[in-house]
PDB file of N, CA and C in Angstrom:
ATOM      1  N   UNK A   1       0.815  -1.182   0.000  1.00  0.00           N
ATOM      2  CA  UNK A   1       0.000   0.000   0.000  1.00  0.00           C
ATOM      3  C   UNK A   1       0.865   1.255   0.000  1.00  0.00           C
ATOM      4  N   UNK A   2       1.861   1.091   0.921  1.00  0.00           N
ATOM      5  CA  UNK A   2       3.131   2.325   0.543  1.00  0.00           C
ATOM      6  C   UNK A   2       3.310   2.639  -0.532  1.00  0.00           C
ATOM      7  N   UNK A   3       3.607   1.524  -1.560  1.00  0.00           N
ATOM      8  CA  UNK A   3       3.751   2.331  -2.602  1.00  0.00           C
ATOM      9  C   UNK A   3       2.606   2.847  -3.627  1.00  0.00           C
ATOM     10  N   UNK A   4       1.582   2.647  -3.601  1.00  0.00           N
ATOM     11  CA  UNK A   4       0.611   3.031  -4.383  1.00  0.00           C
ATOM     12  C   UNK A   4      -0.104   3.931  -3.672  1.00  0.00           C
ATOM     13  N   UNK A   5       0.545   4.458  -2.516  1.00  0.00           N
ATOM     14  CA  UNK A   5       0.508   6.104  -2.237  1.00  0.00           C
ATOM     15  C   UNK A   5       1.368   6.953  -2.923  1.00  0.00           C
ATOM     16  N   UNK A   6       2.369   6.328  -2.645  1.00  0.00           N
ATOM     17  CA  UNK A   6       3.793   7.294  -3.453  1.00  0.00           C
ATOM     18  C   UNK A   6       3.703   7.443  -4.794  1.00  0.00           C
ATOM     19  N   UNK A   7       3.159   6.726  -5.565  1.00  0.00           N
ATOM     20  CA  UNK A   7       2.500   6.344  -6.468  1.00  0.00           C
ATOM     21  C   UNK A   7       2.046   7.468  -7.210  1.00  0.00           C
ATOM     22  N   UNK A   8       0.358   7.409  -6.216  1.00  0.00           N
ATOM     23  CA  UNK A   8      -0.392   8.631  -6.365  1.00  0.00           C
ATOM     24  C   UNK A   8      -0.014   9.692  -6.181  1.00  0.00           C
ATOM     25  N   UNK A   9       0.786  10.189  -4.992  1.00  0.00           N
ATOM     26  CA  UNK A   9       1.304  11.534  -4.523  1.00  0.00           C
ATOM     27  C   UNK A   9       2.375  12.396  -5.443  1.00  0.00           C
ATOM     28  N   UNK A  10       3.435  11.237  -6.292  1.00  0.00           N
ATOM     29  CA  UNK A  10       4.017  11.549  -7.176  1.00  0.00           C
ATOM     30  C   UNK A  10       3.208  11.773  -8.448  1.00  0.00           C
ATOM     31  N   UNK A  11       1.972  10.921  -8.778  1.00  0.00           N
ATOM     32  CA  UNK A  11       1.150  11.533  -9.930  1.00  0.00           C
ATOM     33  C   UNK A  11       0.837  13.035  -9.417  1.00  0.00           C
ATOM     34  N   UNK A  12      -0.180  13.259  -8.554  1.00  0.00           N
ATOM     35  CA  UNK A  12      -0.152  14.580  -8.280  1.00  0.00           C
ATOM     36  C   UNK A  12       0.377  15.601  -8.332  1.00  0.00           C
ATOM     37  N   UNK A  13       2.137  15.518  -7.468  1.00  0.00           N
ATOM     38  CA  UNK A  13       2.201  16.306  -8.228  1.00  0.00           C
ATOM     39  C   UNK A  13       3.133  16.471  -9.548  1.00  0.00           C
ATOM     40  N   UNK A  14       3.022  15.539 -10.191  1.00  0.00           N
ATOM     41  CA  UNK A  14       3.651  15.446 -11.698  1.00  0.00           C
ATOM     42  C   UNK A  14       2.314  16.495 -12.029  1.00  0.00           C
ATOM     43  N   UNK A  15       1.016  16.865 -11.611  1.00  0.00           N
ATOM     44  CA  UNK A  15      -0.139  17.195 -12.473  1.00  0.00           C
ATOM     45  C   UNK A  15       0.176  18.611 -11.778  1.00  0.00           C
ATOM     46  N   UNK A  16       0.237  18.629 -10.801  1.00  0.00           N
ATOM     47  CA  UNK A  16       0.662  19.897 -10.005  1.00  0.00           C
ATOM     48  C   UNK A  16       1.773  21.043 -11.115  1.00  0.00           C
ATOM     49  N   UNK A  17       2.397  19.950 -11.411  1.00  0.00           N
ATOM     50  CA  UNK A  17       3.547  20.789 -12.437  1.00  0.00           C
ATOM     51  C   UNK A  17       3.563  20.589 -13.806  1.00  0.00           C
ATOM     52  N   UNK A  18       2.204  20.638 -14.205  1.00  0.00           N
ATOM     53  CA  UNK A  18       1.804  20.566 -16.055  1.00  0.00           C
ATOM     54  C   UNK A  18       2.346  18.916 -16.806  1.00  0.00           C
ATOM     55  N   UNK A  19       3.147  18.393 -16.254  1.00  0.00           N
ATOM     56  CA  UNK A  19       3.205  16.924 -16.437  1.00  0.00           C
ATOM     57  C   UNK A  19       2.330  15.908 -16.594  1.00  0.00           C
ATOM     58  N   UNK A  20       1.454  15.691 -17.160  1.00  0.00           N
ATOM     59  CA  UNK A  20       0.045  15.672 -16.855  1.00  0.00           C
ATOM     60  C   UNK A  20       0.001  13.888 -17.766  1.00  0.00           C
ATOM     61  N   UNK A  21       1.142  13.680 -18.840  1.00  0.00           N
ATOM     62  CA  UNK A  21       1.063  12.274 -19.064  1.00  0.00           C
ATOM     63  C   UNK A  21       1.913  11.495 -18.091  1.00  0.00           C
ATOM     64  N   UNK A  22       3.100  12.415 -17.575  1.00  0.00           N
ATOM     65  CA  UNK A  22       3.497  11.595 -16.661  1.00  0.00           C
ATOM     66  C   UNK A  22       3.233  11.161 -15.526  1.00  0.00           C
ATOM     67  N   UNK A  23       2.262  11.926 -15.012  1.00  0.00           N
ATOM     68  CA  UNK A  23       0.829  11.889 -13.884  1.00  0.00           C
ATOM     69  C   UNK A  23      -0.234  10.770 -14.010  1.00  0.00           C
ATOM     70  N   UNK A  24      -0.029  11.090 -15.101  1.00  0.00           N
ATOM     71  CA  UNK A  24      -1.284  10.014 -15.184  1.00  0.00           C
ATOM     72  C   UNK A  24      -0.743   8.431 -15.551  1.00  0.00           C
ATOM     73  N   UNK A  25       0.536   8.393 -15.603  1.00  0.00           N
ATOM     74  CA  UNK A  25       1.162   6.954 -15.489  1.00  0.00           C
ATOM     75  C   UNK A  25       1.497   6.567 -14.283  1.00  0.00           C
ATOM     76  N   UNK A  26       1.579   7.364 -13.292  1.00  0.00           N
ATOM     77  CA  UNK A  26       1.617   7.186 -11.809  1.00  0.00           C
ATOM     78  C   UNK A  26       0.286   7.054 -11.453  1.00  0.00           C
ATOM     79  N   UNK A  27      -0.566   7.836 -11.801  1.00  0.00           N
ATOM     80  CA  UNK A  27      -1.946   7.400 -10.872  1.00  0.00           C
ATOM     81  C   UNK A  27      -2.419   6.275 -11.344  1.00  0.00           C
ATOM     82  N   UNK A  28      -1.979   5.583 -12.682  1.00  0.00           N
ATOM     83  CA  UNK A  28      -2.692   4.952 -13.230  1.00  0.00           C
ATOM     84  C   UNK A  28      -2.266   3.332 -12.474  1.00  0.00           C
ATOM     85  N   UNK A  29      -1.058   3.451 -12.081  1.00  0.00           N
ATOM     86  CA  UNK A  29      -0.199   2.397 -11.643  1.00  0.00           C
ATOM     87  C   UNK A  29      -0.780   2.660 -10.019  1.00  0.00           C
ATOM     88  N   UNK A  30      -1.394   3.405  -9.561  1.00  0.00           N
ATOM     89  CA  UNK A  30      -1.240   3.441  -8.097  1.00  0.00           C
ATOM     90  C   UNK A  30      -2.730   2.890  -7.550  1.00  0.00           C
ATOM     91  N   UNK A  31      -3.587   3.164  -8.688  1.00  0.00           N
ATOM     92  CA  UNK A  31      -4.905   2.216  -9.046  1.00  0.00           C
ATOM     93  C   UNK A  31      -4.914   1.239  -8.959  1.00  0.00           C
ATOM     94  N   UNK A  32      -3.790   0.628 -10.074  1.00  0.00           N
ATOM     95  CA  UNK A  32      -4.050  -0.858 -10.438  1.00  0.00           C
ATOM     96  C   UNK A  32      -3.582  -1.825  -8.980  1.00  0.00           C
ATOM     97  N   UNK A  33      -2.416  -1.095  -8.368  1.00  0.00           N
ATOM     98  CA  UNK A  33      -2.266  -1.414  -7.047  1.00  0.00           C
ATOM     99  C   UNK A  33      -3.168  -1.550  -5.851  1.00  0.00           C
ATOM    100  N   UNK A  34      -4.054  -0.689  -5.536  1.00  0.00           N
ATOM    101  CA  UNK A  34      -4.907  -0.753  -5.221  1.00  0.00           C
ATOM    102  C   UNK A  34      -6.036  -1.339  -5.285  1.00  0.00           C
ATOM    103  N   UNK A  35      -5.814  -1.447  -6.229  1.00  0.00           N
ATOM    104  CA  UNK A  35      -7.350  -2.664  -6.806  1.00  0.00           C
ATOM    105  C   UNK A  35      -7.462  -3.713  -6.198  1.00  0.00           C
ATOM    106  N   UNK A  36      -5.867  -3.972  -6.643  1.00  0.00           N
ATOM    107  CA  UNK A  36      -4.942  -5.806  -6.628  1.00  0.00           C
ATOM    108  C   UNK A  36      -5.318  -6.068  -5.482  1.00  0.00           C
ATOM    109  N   UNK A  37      -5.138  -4.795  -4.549  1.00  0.00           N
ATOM    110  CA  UNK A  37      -4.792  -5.518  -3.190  1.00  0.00           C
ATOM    111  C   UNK A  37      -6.555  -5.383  -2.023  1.00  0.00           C
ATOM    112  N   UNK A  38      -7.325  -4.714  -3.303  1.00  0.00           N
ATOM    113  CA  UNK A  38      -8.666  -4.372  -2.525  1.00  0.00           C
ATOM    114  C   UNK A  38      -8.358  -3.218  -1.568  1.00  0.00           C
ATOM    115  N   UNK A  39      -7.797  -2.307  -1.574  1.00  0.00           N
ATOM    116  CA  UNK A  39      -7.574  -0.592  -0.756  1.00  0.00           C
ATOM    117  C   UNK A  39      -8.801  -0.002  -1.500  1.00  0.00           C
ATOM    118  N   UNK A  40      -9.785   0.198  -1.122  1.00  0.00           N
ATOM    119  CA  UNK A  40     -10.646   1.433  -1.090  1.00  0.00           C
ATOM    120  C   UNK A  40     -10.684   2.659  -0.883  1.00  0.00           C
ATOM    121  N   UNK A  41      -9.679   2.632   0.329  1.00  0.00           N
ATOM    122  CA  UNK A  41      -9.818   4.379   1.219  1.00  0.00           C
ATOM    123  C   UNK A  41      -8.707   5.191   0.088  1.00  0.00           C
ATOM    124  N   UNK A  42      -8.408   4.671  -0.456  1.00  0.00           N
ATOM    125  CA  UNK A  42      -7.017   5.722  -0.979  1.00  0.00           C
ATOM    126  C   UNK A  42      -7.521   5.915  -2.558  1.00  0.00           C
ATOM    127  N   UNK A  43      -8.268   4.915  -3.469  1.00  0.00           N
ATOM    128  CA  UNK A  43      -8.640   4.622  -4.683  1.00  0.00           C
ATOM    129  C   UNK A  43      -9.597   6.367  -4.937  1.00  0.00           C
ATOM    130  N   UNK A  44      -9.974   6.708  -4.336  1.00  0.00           N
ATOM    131  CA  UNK A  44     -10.600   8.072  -4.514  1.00  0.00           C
ATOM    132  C   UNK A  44      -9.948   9.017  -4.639  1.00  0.00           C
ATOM    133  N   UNK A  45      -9.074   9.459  -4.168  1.00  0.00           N
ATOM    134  CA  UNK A  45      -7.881   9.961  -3.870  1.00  0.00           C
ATOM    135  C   UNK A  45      -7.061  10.273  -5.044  1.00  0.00           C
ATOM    136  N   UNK A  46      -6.623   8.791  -5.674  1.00  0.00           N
ATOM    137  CA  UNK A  46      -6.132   8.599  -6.920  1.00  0.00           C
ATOM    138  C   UNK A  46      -6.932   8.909  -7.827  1.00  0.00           C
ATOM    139  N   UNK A  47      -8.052   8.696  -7.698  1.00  0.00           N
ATOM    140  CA  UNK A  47      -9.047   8.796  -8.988  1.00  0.00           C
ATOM    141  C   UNK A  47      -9.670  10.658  -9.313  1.00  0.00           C
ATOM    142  N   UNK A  48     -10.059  10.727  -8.236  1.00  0.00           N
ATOM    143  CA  UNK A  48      -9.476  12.714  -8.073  1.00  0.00           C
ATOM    144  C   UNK A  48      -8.728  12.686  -9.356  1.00  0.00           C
ATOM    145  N   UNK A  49      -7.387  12.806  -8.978  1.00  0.00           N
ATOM    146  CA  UNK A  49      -5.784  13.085  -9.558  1.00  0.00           C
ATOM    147  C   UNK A  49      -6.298  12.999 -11.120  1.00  0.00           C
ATOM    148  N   UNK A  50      -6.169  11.743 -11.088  1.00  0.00           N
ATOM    149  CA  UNK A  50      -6.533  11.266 -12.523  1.00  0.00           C
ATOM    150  C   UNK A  50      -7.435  12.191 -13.528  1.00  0.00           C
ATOM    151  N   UNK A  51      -8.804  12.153 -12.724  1.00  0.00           N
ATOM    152  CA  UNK A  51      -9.697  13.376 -13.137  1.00  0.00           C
ATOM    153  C   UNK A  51      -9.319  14.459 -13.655  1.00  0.00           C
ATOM    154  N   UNK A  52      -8.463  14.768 -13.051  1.00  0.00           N
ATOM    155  CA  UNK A  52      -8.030  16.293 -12.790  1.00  0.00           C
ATOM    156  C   UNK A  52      -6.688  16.639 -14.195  1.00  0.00           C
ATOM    157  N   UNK A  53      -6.141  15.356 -14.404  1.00  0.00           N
ATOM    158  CA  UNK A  53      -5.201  15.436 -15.318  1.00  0.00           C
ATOM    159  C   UNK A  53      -5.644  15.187 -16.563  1.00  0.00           C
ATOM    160  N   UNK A  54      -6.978  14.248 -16.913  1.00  0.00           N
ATOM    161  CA  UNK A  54      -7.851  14.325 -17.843  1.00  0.00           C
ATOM    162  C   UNK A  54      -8.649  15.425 -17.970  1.00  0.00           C
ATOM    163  N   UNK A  55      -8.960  16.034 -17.259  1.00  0.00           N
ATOM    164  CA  UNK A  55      -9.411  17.387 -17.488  1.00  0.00           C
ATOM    165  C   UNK A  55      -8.836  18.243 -18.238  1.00  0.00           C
ATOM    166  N   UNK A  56      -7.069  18.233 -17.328  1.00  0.00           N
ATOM    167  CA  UNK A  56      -6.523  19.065 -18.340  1.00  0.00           C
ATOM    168  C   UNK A  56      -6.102  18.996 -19.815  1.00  0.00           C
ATOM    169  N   UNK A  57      -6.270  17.737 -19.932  1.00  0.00           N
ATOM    170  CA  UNK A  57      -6.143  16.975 -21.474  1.00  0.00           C
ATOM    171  C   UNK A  57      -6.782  17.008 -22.233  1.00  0.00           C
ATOM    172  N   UNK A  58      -8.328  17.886 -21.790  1.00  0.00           N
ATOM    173  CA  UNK A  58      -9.471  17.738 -22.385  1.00  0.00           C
ATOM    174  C   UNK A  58      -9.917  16.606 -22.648  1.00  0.00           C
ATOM    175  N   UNK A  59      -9.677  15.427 -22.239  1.00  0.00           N
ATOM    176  CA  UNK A  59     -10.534  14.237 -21.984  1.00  0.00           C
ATOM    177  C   UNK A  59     -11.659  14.059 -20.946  1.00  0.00           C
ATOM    178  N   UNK A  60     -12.286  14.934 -21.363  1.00  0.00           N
ATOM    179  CA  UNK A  60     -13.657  15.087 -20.449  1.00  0.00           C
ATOM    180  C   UNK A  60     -14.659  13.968 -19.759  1.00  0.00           C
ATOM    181  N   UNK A  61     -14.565  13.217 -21.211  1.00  0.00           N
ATOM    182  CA  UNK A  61     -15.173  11.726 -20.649  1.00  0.00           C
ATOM    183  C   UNK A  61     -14.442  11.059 -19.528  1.00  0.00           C
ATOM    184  N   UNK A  62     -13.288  10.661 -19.723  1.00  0.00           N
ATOM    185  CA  UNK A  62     -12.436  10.241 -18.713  1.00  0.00           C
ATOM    186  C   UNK A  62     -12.201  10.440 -17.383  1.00  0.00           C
ATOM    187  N   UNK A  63     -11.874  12.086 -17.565  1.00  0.00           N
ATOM    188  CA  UNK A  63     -12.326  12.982 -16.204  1.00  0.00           C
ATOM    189  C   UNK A  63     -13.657  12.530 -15.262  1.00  0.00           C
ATOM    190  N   UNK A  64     -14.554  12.776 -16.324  1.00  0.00           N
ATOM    191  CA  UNK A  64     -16.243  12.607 -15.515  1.00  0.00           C
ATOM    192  C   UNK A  64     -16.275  11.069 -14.633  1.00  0.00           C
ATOM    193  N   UNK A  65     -15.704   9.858 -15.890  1.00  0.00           N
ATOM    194  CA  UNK A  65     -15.804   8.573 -15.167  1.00  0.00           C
ATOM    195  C   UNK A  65     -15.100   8.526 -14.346  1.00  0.00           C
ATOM    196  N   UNK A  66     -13.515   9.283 -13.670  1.00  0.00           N
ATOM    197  CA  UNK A  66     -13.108   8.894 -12.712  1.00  0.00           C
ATOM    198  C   UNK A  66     -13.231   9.101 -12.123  1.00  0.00           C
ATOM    199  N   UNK A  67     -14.365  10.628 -12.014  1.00  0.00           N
ATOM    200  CA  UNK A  67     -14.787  11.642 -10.568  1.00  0.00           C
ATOM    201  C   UNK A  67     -16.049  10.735 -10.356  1.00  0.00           C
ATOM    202  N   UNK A  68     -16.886   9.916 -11.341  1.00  0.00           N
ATOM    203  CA  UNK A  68     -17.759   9.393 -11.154  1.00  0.00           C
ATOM    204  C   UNK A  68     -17.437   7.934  -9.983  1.00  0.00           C
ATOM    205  N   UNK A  69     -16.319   7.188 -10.286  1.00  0.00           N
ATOM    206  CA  UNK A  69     -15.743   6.273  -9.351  1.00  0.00           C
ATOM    207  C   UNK A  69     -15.497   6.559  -8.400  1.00  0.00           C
ATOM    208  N   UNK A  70     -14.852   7.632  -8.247  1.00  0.00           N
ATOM    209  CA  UNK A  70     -14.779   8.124  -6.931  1.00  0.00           C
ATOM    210  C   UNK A  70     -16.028   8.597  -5.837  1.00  0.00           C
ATOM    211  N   UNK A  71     -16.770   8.803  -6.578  1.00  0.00           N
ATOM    212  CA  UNK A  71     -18.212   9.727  -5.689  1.00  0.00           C
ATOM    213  C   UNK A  71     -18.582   7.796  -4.961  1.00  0.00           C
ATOM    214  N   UNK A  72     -18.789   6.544  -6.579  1.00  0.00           N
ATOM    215  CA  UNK A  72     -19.091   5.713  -5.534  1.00  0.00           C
ATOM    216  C   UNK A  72     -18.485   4.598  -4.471  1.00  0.00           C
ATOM    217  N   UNK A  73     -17.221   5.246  -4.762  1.00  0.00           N
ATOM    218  CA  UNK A  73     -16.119   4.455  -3.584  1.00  0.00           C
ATOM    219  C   UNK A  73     -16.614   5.198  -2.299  1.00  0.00           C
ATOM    220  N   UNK A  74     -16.692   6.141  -2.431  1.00  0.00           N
ATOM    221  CA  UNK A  74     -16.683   7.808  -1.277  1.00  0.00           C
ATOM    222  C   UNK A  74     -18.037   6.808  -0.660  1.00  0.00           C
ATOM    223  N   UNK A  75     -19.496   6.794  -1.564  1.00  0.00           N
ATOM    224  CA  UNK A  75     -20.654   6.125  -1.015  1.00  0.00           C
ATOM    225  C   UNK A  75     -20.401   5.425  -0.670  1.00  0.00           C
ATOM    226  N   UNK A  76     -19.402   4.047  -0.740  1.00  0.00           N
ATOM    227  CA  UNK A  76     -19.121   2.864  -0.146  1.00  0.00           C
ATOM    228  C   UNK A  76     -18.948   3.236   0.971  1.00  0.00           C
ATOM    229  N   UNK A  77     -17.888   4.093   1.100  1.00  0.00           N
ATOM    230  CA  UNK A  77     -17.216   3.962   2.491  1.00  0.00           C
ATOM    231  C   UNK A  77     -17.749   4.911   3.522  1.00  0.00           C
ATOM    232  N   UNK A  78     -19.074   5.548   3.408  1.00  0.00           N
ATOM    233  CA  UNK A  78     -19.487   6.507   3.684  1.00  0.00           C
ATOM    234  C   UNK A  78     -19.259   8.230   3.944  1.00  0.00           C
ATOM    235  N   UNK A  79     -17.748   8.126   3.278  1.00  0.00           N
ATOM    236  CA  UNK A  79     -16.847   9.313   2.730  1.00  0.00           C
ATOM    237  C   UNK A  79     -17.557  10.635   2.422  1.00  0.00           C
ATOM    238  N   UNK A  80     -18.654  11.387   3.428  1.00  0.00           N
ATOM    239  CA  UNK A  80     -18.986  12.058   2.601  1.00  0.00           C
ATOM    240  C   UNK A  80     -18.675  13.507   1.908  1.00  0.00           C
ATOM    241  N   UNK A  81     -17.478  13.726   2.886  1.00  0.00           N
ATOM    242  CA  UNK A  81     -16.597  14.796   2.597  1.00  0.00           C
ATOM    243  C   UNK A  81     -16.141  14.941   0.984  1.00  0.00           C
ATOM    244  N   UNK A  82     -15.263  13.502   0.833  1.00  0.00           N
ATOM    245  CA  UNK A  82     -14.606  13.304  -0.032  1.00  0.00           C
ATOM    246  C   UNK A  82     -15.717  13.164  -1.373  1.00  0.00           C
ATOM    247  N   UNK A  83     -16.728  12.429  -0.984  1.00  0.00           N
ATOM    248  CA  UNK A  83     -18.194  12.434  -1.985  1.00  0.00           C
ATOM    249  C   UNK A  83     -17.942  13.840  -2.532  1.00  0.00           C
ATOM    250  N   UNK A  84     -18.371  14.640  -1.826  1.00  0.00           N
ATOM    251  CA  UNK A  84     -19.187  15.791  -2.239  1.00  0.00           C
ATOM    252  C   UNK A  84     -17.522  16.825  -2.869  1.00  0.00           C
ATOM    253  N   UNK A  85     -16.200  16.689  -2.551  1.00  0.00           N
ATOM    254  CA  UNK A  85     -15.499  17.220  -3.295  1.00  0.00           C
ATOM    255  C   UNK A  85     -14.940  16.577  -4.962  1.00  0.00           C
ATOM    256  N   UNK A  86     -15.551  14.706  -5.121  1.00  0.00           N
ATOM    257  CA  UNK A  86     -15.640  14.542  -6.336  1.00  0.00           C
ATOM    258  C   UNK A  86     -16.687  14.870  -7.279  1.00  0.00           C
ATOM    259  N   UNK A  87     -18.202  15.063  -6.548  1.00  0.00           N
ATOM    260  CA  UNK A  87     -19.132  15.282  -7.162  1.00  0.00           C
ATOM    261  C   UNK A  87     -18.699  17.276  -8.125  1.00  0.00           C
ATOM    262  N   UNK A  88     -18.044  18.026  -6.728  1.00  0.00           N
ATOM    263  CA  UNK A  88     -18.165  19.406  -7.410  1.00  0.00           C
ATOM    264  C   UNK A  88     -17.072  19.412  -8.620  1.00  0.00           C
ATOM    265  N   UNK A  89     -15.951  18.606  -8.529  1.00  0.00           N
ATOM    266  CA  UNK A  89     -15.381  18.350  -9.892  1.00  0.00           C
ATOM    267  C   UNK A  89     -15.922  17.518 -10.814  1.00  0.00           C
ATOM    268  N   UNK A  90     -16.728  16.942 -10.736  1.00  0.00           N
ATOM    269  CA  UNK A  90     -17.591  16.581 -11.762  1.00  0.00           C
ATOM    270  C   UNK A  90     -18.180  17.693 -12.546  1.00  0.00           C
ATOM    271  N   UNK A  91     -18.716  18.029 -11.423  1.00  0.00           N
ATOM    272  CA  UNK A  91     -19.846  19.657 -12.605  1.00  0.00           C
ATOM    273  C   UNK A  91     -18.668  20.452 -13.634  1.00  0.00           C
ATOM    274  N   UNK A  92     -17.579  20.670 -12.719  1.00  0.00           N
ATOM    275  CA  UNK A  92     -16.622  21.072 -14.065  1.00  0.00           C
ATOM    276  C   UNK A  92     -16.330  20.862 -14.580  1.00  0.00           C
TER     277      UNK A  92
END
């Protein structure tokens, strides 16, 4: 799980600093980690990121589905903080 934080945190901020394919090969890897291992609490997190770097790519679709995964991981876990900050990047 360590590393598919570092993972994510390094996608971030690869996106943080206009890097935005190399971001998204870190979040994308910090997912698949997560998956593997069944981590929920952090998969939102990543999927944010992701969003956010498809956004800037103008891959809008992409963006929407990952803010959309995230809103229902957030419902899983009863996250509703984190819910309601993927839902408002959705609208954008």
């Amino acid at each position: 799980m360590l590393l598919a934080n570092s993972l994510g945190q390094v996608g971030w901020d690869m996106a943080r600093l206009g890097r935005y394919k190399q971001a998204l090969r870190y979040c994308q890897q910090a997912v698949r980690i997560l998956q593997q291992i069944g981590d929920k609490h952090y998969q939102p997190t990543v999927l944010d990121s992701m969003g956010y770097v498809y956004w800037q790519l103008g891959r809008y679709r992409d963006a929407a589905d990952c803010y959309q995964r995230a809103v229902e991981l957030c419902d899983e876990l009863g996250d509703r903080y984190r819910k309601a900050l993927a839902i408002a990047c959705t609208g954008d």
